[in-house]
N, C-alpha and C. Protein backbone atom coordinates (compact mmCIF):
# COMPACT_ATOMS: atom_id res chain seq x y z
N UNK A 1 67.77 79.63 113.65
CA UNK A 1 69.15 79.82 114.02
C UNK A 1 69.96 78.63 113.52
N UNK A 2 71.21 78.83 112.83
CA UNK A 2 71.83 77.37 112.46
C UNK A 2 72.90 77.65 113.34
N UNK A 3 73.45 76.09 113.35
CA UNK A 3 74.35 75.79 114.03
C UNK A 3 75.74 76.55 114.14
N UNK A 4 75.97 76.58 115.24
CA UNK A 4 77.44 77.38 115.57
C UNK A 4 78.64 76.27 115.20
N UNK A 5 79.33 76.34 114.35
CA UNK A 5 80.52 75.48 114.29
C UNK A 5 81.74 76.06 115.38
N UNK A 6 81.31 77.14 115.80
CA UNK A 6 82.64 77.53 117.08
C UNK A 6 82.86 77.10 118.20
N UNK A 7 81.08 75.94 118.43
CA UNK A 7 80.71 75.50 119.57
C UNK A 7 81.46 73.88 119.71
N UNK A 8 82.49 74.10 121.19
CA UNK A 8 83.40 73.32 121.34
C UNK A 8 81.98 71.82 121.61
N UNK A 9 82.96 70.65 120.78
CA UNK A 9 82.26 69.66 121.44
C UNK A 9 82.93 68.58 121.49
N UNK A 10 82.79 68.68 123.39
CA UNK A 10 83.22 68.13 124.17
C UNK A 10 82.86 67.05 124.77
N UNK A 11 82.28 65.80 124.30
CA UNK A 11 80.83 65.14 124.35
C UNK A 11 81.50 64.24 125.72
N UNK A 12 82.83 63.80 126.01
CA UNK A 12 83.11 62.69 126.63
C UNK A 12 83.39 63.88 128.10
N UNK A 13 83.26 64.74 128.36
CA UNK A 13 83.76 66.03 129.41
C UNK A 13 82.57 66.24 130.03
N UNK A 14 82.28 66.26 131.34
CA UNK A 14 81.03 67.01 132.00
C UNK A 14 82.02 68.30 132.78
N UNK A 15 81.10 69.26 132.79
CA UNK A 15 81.40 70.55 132.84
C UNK A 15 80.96 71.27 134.20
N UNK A 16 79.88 70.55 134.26
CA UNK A 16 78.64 71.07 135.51
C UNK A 16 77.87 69.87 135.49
N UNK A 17 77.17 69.70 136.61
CA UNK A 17 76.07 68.94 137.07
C UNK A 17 75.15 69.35 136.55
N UNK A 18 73.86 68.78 136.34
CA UNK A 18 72.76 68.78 135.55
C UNK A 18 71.20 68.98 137.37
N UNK A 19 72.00 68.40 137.98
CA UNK A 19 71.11 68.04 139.26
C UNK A 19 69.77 67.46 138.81
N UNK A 20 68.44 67.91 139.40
CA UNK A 20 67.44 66.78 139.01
C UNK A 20 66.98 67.16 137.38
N UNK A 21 66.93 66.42 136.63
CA UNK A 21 66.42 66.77 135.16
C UNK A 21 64.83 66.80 134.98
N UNK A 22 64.40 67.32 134.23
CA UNK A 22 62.82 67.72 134.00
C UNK A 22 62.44 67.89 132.39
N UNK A 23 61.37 67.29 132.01
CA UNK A 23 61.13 67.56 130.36
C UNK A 23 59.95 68.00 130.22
N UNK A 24 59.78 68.92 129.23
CA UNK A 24 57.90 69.24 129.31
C UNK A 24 57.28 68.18 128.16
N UNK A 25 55.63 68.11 128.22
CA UNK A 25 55.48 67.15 127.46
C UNK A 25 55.58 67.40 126.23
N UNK A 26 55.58 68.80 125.53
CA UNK A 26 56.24 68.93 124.57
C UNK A 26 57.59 68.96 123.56
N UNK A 27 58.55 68.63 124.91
CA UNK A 27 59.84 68.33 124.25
C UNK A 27 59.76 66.79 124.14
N UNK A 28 59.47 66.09 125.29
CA UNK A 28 59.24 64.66 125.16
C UNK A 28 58.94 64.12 123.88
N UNK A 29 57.25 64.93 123.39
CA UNK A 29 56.46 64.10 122.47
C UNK A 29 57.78 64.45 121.42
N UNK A 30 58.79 65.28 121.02
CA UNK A 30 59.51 65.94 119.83
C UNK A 30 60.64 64.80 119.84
N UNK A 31 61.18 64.50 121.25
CA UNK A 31 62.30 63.76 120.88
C UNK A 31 61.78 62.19 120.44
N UNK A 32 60.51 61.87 120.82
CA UNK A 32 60.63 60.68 121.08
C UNK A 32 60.04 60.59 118.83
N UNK A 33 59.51 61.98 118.29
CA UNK A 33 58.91 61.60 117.73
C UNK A 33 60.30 61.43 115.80
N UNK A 34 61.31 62.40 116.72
CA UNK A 34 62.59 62.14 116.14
C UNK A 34 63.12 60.64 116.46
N UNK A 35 62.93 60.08 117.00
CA UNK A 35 63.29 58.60 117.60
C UNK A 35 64.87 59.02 118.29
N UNK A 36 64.87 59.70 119.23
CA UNK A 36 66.05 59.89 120.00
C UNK A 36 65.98 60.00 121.41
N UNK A 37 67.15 60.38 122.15
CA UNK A 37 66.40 60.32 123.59
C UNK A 37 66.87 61.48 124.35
N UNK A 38 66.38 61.70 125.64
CA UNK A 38 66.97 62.96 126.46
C UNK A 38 68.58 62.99 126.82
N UNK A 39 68.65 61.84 126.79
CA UNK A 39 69.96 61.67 127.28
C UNK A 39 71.23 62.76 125.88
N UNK A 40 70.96 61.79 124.84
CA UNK A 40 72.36 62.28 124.08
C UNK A 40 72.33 64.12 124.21
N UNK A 41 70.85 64.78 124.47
CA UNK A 41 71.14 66.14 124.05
C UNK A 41 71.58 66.62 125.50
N UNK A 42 71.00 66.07 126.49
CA UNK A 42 71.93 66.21 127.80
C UNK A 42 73.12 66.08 128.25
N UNK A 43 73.60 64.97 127.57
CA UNK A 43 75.06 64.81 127.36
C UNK A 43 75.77 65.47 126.35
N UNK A 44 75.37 66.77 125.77
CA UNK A 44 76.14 67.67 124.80
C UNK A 44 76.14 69.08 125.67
N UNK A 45 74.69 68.67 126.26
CA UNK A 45 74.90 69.86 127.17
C UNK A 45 75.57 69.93 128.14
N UNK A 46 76.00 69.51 129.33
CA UNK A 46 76.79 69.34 130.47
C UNK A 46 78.43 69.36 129.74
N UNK A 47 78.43 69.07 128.61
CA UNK A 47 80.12 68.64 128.08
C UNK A 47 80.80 70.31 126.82
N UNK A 48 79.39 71.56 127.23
CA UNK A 48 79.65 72.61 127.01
C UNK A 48 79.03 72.72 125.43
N UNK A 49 78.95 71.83 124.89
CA UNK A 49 78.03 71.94 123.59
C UNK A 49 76.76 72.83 123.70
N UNK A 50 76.84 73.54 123.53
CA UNK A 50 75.58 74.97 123.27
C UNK A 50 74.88 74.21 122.03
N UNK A 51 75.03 73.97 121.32
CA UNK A 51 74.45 74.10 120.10
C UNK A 51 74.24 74.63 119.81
N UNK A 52 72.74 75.40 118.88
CA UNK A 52 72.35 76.04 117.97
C UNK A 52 72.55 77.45 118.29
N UNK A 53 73.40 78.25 119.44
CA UNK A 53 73.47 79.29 119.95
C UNK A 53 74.25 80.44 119.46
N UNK A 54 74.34 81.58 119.33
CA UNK A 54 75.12 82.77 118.50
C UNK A 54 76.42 82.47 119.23
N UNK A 55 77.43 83.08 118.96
CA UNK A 55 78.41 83.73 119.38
C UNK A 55 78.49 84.16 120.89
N UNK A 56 77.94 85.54 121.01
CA UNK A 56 77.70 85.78 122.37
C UNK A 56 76.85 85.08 123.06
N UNK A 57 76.11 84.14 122.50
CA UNK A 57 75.16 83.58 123.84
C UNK A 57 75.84 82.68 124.14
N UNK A 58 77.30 82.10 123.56
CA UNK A 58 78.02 80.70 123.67
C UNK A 58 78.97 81.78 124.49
N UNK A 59 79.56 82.87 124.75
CA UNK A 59 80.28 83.87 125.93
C UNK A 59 79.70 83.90 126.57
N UNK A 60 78.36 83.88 126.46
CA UNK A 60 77.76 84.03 127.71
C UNK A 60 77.67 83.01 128.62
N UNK A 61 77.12 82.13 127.95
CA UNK A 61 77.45 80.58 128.85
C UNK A 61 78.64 80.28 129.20
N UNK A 62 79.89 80.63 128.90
CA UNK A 62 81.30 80.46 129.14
C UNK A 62 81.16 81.44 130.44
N UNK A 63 80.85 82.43 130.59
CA UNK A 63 80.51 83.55 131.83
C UNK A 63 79.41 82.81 132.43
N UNK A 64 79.08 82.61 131.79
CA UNK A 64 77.75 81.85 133.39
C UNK A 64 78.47 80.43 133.95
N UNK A 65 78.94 79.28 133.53
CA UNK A 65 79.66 78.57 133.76
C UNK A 65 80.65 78.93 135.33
N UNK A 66 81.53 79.90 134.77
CA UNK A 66 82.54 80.23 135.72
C UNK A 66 81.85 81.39 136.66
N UNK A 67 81.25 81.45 136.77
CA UNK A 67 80.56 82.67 137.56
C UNK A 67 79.20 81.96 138.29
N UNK A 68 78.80 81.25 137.87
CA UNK A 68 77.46 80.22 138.66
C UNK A 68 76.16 80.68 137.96
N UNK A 69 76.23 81.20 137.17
CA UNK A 69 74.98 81.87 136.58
C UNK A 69 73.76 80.87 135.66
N UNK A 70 72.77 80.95 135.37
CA UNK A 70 72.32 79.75 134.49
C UNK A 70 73.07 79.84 133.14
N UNK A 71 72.30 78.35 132.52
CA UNK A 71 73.25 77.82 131.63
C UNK A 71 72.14 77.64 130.56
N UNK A 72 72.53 78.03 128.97
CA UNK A 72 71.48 77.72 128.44
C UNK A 72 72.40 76.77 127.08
N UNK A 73 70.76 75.66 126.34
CA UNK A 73 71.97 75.18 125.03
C UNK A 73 70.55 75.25 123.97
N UNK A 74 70.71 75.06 123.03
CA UNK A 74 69.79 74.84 122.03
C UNK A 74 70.16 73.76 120.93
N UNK A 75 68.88 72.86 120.77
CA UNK A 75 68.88 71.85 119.13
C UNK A 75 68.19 71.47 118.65
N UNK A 76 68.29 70.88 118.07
CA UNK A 76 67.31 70.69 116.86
C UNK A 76 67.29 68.89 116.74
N UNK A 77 66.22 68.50 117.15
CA UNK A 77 65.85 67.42 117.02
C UNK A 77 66.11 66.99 115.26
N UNK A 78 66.39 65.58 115.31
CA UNK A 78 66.34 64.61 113.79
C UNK A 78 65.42 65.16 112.81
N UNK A 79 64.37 65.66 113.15
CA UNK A 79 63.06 65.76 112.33
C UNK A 79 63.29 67.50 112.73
N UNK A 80 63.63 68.23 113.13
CA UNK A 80 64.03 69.80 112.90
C UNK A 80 62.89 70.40 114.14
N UNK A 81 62.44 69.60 114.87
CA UNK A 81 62.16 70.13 116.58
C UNK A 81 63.25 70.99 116.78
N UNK A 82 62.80 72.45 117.98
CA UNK A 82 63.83 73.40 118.38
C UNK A 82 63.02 73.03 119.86
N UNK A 83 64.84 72.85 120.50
CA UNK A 83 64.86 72.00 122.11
C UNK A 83 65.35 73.12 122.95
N UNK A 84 65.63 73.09 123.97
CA UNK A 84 65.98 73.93 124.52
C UNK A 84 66.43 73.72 125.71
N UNK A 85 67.44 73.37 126.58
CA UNK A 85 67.59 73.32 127.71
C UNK A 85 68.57 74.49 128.50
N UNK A 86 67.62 74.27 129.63
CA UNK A 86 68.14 75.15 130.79
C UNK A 86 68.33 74.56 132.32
N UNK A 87 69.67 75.21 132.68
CA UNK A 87 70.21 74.69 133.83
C UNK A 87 70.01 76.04 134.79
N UNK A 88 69.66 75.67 135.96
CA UNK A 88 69.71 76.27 136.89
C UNK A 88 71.13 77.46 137.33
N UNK A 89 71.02 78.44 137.76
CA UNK A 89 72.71 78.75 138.47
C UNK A 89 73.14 77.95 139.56
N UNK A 90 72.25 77.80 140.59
CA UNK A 90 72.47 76.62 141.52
C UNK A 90 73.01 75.20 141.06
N UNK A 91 72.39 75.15 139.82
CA UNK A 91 73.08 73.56 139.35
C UNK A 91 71.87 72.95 139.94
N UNK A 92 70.84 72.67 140.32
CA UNK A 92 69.58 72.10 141.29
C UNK A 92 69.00 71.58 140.35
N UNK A 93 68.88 72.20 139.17
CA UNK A 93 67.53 71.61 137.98
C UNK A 93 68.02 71.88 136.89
N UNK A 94 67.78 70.87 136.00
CA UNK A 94 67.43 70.69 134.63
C UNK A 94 66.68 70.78 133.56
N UNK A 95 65.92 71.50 132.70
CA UNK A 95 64.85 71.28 131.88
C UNK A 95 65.07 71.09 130.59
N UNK A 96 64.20 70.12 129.93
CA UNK A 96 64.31 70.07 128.76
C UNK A 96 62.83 70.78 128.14
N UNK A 97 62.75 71.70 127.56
CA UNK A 97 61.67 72.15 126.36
C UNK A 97 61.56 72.50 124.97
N UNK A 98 60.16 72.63 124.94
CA UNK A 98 60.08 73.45 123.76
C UNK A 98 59.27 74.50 123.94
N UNK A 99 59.65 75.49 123.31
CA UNK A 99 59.20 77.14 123.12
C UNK A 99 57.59 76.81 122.49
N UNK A 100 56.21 77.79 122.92
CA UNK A 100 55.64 77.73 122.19
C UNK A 100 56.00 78.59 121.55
N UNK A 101 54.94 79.01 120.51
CA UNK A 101 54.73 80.20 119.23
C UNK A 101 56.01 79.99 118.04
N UNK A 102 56.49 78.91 118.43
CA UNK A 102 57.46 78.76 116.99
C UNK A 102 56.60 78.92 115.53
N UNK A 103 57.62 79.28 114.58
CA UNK A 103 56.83 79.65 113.15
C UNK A 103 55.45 78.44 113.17
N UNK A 104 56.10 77.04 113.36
CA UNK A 104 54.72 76.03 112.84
C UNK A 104 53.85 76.40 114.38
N UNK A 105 53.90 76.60 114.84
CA UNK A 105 52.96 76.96 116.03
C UNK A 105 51.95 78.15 115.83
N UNK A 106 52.61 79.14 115.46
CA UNK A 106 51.85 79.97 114.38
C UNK A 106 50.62 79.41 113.44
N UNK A 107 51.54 78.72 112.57
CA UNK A 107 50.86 78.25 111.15
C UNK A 107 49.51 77.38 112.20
N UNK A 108 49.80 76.05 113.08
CA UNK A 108 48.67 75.48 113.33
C UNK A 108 47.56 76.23 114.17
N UNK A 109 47.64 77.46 115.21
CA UNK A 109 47.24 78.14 115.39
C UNK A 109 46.64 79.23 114.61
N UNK A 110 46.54 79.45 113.32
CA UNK A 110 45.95 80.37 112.21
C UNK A 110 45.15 79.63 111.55
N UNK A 111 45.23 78.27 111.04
CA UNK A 111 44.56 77.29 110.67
C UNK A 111 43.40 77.25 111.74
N UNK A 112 43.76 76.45 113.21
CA UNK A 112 42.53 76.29 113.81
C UNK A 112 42.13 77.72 114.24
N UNK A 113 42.86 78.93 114.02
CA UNK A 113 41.86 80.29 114.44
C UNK A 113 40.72 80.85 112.77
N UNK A 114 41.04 80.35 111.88
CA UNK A 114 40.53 79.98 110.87
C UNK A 114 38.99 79.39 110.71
N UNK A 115 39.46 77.64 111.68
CA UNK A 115 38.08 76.73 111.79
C UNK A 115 37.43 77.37 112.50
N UNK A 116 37.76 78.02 113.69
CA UNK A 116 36.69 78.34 114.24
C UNK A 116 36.14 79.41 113.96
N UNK A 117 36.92 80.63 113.28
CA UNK A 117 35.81 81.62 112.51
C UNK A 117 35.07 81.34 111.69
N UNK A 118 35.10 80.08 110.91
CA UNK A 118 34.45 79.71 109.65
C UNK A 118 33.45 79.09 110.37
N UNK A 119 33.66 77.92 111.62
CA UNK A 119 32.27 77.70 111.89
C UNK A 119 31.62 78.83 112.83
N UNK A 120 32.14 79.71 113.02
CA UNK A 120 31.21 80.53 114.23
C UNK A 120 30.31 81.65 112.59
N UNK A 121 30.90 81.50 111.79
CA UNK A 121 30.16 82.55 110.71
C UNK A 121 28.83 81.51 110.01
N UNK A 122 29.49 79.86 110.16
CA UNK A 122 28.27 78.97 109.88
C UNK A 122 27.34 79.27 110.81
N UNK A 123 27.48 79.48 112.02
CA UNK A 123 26.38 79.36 112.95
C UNK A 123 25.29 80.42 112.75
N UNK A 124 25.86 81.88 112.37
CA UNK A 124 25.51 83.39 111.92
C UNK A 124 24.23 83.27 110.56
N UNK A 125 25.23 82.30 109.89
CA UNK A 125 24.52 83.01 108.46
C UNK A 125 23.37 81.38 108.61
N UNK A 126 23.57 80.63 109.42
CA UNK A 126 22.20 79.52 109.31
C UNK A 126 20.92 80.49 110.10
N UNK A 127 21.60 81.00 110.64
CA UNK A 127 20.58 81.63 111.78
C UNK A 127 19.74 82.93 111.02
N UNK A 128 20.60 83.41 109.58
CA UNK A 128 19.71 84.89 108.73
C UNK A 128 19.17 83.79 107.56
N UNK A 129 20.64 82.64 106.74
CA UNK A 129 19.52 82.35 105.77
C UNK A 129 19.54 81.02 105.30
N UNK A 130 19.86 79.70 106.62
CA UNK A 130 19.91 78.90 106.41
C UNK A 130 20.95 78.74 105.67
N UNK A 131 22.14 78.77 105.80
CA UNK A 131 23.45 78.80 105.31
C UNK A 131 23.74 77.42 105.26
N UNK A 132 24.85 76.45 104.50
CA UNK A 132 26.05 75.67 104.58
C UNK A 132 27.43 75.99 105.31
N UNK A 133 27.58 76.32 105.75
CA UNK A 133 29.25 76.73 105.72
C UNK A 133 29.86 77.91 105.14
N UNK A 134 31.03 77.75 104.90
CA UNK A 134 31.90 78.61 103.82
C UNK A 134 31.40 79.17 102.71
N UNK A 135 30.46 78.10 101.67
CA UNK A 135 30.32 78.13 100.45
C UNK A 135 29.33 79.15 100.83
N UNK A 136 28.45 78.79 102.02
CA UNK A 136 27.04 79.45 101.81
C UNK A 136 27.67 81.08 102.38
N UNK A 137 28.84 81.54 103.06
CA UNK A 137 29.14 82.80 103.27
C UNK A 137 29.75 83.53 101.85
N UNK A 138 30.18 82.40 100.73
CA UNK A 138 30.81 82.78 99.41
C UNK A 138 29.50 83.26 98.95
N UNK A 139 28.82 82.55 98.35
CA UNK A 139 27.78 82.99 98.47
C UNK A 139 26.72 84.53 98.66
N UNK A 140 26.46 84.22 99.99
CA UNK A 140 26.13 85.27 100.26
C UNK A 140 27.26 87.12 100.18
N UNK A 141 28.23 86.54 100.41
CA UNK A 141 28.83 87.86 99.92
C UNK A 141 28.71 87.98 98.51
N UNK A 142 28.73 86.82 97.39
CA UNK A 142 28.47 87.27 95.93
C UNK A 142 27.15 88.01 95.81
N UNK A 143 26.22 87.15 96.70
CA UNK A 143 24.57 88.04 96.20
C UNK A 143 24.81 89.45 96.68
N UNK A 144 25.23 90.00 97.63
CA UNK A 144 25.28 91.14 98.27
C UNK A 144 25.95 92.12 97.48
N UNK A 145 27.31 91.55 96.79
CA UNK A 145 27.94 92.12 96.01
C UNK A 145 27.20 92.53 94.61
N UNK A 146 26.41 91.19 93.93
CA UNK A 146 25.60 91.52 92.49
C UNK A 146 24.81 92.91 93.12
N UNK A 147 23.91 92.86 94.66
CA UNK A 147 23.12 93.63 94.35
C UNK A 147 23.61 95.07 95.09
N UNK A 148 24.87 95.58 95.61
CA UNK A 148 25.58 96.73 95.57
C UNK A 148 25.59 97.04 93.94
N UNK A 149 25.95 96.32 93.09
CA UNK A 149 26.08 96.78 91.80
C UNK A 149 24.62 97.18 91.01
N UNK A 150 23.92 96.57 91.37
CA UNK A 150 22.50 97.37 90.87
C UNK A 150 22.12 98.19 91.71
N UNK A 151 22.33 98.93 92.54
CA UNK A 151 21.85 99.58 93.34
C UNK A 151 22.07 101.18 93.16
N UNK A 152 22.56 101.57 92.11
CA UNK A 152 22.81 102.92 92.18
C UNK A 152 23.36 103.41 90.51
């Protein structure tokens, strides 16, 4: 999602209370690894800065605002972390996160769902023919393959 340029910013204005604030350790490890802090994206949020948000989800927060409803903002950390905070309707709590299953969350999750098929197929093919690894499943699917081709 890129940035909304329609999104008023109001940085020196608080809008609403934040009440007690909360971060998961995954937004933490993101901001700190952008070298920034909770504060400035908290202070965009309370002063009506949505950030990274559509159109209607920035009406919508304008309707939740005046109506008591929760409050949501989105950004993007220095280094391109996607943040996310959410305010309570009560106004009681604060959170700062991050979403799992983002695209790179994906990617490192296919990688290690990857390692571990590759070693659970090492464990398979040591156990029929004294295998290596990978090479030794390359391998063995080539011999299998030469001898489908003589076979008929």
């Amino acid at each position: 999602m890129q940035r909304n340029h329609n999104t008023p910013t109001r940085t020196g204005i608080t809008r609403f209370t934040l009440g007690q604030t909360f971060i998961t350790p995954r937004a933490e490890e993101a901001i700190q690894i952008a070298g920034q802090t909770e504060i400035e994206f908290l202070r965009r949020h309370m002063s009506g800065d949505w950030g990274d948000l559509s159109d209607d989800d920035i009406a919508e927060n304008e309707i939740s605002l005046n109506e008591g409803f929760r409050l949501l903002s989105s950004y993007q950390t220095a280094k391109g972390q996607q943040l996310w905070i959410i305010t309570e309707a009560d106004r009681s709590a604060t959170t700062i996160l991050r979403l799992l299953n983002t695209n790179e969350e994906k990617r490192k999750q296919a990688g290690a769902y990857h390692v571990r098929a590759c070693k659970q197929l090492q464990r398979v093919e040591q156990s029929y023919n004294h295998g290596s690894g990978c090479r030794a499943r390359n391998s063995f699917r080539a011999s299998r393959n030469s001898a489908d081709r003589f076979d008929g």
